[in-house]
PDB file of N, CA and C in Angstrom:
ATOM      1  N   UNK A   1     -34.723 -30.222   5.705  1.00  0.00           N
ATOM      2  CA  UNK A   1     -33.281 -30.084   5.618  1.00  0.00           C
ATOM      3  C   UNK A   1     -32.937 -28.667   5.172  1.00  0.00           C
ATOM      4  N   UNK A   2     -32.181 -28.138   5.647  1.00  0.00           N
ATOM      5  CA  UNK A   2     -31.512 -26.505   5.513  1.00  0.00           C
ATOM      6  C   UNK A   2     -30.581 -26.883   4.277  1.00  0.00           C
ATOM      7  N   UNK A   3     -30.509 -25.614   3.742  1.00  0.00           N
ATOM      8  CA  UNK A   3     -30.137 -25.269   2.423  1.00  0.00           C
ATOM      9  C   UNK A   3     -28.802 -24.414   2.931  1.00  0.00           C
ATOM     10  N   UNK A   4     -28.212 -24.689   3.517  1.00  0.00           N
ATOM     11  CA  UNK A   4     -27.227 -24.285   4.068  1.00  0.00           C
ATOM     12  C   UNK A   4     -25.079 -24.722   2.809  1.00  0.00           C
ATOM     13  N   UNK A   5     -24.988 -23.500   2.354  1.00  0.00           N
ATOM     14  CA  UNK A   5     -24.136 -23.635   1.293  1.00  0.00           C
ATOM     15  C   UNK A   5     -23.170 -24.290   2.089  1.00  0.00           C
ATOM     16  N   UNK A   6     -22.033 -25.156   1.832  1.00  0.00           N
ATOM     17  CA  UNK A   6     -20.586 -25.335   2.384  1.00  0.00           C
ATOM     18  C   UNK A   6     -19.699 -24.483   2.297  1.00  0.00           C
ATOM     19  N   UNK A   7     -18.533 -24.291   3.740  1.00  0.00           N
ATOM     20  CA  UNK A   7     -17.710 -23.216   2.897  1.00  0.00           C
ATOM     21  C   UNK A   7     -16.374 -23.545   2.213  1.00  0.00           C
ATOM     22  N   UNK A   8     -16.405 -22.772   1.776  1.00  0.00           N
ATOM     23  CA  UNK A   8     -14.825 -23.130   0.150  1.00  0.00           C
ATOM     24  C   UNK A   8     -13.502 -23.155   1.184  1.00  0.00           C
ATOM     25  N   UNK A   9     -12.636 -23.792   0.480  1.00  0.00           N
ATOM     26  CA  UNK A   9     -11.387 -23.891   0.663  1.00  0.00           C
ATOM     27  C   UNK A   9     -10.661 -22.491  -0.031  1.00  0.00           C
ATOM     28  N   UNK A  10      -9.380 -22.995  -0.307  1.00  0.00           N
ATOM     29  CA  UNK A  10      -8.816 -22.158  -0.854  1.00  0.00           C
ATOM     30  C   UNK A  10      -9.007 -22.563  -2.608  1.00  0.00           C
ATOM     31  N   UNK A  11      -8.899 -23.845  -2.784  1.00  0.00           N
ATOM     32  CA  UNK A  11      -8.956 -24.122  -4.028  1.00  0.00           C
ATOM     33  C   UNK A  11      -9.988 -23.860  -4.464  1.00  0.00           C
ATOM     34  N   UNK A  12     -11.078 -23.822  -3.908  1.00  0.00           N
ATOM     35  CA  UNK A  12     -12.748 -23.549  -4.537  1.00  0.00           C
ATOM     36  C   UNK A  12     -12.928 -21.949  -4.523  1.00  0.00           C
ATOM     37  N   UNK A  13     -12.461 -21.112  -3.808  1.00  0.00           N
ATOM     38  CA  UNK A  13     -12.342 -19.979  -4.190  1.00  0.00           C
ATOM     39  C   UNK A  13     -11.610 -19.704  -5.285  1.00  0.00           C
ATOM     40  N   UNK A  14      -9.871 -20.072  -5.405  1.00  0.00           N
ATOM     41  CA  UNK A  14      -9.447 -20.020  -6.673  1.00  0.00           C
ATOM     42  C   UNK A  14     -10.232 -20.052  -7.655  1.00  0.00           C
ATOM     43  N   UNK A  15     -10.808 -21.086  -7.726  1.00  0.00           N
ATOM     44  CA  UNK A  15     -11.549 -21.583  -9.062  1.00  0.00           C
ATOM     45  C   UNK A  15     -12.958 -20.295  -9.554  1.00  0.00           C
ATOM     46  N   UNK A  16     -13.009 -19.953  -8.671  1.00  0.00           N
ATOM     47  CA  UNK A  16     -14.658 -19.238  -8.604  1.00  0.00           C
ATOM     48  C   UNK A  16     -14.126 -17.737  -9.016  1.00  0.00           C
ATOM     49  N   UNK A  17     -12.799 -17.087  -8.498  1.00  0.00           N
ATOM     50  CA  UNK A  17     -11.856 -15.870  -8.987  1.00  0.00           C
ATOM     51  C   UNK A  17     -11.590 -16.092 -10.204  1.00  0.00           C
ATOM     52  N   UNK A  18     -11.009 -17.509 -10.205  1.00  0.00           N
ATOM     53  CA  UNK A  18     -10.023 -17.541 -11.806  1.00  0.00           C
ATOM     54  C   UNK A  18      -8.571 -17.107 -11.825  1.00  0.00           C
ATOM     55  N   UNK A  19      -8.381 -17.089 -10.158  1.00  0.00           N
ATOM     56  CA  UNK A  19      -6.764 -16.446  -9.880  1.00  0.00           C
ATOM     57  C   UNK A  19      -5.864 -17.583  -9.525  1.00  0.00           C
ATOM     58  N   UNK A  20      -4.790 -17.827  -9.287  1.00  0.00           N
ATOM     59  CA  UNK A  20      -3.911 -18.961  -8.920  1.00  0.00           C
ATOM     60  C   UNK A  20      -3.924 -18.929  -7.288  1.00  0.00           C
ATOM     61  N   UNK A  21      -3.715 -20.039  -6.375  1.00  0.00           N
ATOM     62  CA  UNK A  21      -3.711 -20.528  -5.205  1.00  0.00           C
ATOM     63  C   UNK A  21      -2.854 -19.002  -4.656  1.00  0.00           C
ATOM     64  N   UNK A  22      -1.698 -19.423  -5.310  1.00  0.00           N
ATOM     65  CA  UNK A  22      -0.600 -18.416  -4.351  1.00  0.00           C
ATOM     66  C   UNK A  22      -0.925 -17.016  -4.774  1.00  0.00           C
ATOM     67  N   UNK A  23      -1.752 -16.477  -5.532  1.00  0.00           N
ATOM     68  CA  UNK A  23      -2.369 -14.978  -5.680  1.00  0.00           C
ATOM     69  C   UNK A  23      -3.103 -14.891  -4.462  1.00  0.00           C
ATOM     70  N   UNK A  24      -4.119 -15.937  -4.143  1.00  0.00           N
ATOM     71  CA  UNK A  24      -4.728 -15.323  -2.733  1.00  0.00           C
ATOM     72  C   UNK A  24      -4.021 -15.404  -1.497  1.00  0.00           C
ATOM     73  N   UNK A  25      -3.226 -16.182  -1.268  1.00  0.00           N
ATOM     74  CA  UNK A  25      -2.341 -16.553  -0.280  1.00  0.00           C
ATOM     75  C   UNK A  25      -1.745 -14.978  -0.234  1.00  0.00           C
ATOM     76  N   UNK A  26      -0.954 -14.374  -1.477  1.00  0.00           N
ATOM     77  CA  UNK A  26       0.101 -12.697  -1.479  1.00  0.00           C
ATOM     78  C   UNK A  26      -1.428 -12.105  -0.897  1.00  0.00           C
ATOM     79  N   UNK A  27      -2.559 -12.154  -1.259  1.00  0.00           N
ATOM     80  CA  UNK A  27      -3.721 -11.118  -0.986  1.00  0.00           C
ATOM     81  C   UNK A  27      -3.498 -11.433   0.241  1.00  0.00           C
ATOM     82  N   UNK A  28      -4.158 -12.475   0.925  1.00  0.00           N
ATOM     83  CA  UNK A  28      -4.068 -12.337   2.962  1.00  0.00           C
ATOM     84  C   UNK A  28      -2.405 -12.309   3.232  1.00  0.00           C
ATOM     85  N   UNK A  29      -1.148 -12.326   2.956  1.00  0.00           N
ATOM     86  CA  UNK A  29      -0.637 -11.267   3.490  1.00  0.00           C
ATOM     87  C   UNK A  29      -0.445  -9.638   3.298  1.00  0.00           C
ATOM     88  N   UNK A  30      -1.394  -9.271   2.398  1.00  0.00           N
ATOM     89  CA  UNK A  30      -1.178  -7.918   2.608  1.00  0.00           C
ATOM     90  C   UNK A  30      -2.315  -7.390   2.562  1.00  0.00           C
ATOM     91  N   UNK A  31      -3.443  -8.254   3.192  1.00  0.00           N
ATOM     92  CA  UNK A  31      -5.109  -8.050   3.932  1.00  0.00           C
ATOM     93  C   UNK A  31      -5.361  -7.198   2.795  1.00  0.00           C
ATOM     94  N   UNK A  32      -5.698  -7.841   1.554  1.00  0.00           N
ATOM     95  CA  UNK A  32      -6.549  -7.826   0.698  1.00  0.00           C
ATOM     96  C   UNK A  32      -7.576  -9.126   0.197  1.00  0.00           C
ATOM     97  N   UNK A  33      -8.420  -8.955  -0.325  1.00  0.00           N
ATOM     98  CA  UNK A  33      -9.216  -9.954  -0.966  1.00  0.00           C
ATOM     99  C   UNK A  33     -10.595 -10.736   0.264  1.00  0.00           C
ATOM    100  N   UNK A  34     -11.334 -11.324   0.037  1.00  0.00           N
ATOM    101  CA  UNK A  34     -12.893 -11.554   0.444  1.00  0.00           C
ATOM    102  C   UNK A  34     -12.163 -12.200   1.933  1.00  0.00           C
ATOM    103  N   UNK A  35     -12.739 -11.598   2.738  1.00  0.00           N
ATOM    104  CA  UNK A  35     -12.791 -12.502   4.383  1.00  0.00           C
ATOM    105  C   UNK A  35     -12.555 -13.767   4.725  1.00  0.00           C
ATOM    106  N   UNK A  36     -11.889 -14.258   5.387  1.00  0.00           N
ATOM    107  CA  UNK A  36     -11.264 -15.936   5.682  1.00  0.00           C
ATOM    108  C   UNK A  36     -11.765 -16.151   7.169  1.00  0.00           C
ATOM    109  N   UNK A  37     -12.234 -17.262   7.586  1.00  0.00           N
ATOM    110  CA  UNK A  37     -12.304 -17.690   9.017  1.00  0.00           C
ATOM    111  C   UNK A  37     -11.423 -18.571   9.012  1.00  0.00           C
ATOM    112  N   UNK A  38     -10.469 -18.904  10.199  1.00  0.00           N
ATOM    113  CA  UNK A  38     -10.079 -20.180  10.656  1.00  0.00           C
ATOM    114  C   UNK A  38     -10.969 -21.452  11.387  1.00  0.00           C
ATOM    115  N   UNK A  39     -10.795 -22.405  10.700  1.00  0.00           N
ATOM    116  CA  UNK A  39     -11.864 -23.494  11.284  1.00  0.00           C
ATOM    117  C   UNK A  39     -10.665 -24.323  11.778  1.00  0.00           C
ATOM    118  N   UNK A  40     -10.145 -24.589  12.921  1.00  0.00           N
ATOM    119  CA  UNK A  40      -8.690 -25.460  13.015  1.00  0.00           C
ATOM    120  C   UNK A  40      -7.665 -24.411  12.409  1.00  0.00           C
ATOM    121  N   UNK A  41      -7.290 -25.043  11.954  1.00  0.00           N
ATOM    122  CA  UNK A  41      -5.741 -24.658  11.365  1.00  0.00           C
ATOM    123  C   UNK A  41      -5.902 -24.242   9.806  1.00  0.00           C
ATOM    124  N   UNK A  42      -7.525 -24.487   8.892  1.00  0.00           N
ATOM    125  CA  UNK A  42      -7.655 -24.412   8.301  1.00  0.00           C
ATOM    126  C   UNK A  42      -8.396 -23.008   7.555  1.00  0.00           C
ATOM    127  N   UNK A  43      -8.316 -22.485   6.606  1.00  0.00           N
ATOM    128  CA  UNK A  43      -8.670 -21.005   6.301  1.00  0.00           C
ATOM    129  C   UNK A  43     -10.134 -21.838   5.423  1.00  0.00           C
ATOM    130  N   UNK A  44     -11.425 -20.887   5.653  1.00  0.00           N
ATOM    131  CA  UNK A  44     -12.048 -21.543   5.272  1.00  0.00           C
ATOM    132  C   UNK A  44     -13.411 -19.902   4.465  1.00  0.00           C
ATOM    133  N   UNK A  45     -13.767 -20.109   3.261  1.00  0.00           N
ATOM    134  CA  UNK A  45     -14.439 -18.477   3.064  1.00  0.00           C
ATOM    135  C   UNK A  45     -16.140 -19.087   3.251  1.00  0.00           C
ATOM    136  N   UNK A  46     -16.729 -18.119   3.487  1.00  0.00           N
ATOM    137  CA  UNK A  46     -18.257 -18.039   3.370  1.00  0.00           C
ATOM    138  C   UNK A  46     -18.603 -17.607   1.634  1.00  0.00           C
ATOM    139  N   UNK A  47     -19.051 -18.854   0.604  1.00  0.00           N
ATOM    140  CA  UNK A  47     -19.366 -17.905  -0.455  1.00  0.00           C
ATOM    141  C   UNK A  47     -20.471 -17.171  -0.683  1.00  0.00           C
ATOM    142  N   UNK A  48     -20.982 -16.493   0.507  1.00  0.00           N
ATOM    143  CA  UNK A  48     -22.105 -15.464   0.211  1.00  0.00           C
ATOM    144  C   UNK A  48     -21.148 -14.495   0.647  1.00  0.00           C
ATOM    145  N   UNK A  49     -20.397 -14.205   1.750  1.00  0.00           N
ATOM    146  CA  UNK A  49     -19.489 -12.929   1.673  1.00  0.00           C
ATOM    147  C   UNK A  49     -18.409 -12.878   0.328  1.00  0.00           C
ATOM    148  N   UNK A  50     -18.095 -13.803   0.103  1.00  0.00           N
ATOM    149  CA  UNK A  50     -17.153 -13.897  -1.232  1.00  0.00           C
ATOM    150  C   UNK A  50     -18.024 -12.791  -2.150  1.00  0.00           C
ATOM    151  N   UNK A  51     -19.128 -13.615  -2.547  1.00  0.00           N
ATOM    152  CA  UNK A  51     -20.023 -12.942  -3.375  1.00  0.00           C
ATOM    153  C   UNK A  51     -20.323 -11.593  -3.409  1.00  0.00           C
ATOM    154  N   UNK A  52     -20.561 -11.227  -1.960  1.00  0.00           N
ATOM    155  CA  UNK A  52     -20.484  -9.659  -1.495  1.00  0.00           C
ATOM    156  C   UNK A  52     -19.332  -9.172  -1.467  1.00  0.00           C
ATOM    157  N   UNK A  53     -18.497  -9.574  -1.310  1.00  0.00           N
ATOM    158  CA  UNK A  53     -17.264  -8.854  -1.178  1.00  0.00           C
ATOM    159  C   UNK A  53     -16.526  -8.481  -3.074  1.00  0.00           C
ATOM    160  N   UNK A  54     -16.767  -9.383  -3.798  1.00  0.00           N
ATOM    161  CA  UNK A  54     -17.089  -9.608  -5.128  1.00  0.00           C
ATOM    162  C   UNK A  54     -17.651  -8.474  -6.293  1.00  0.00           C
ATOM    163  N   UNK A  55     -19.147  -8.523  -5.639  1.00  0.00           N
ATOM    164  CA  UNK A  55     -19.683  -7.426  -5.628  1.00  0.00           C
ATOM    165  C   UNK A  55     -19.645  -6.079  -5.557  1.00  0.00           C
ATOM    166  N   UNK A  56     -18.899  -6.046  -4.148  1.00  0.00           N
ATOM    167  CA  UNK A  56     -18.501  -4.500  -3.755  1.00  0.00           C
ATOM    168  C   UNK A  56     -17.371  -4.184  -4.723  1.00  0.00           C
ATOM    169  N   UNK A  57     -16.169  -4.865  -4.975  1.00  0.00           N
ATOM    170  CA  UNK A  57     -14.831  -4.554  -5.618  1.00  0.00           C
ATOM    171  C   UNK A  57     -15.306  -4.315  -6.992  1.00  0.00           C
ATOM    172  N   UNK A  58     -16.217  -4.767  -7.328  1.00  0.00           N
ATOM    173  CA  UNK A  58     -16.456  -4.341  -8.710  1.00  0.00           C
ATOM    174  C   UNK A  58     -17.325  -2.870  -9.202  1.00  0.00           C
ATOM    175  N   UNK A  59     -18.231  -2.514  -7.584  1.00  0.00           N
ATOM    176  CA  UNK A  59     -18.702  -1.382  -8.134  1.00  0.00           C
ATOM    177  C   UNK A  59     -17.682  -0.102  -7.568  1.00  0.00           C
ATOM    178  N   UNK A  60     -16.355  -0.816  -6.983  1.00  0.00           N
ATOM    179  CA  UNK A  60     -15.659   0.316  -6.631  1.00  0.00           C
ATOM    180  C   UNK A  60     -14.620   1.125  -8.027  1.00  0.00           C
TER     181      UNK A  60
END
């Protein structure tokens, strides 16, 4: 069986930032904050790019 992570919602990212729902929501409209795919209708993050993306903002 693959070890394959799930990807986060919006609320499971919240939680993992420590920011409120509608802080990331203002970030993707003004194309800031870690990468989103649409799966359906639904916004969905990879948390290994989170992580990288995470990463990068902090050594900037």
């Amino acid at each position: 069986m693959s070890s394959v992570e799930p990807l986060w919602t919006v609320e499971d990212l919240s939680a993992f930032l420590g920011v409120p729902v509608h802080t990331i929501r203002g970030w993707r409209t003004k194309h800031y904050g870690p990468p989103a795919r649409r799966v359906g209708k639904h916004l969905r993050w990879d948390p290994a790019k989170v992580r990288e993306w995470f990463n990068s903002a902090e050594a900037a």
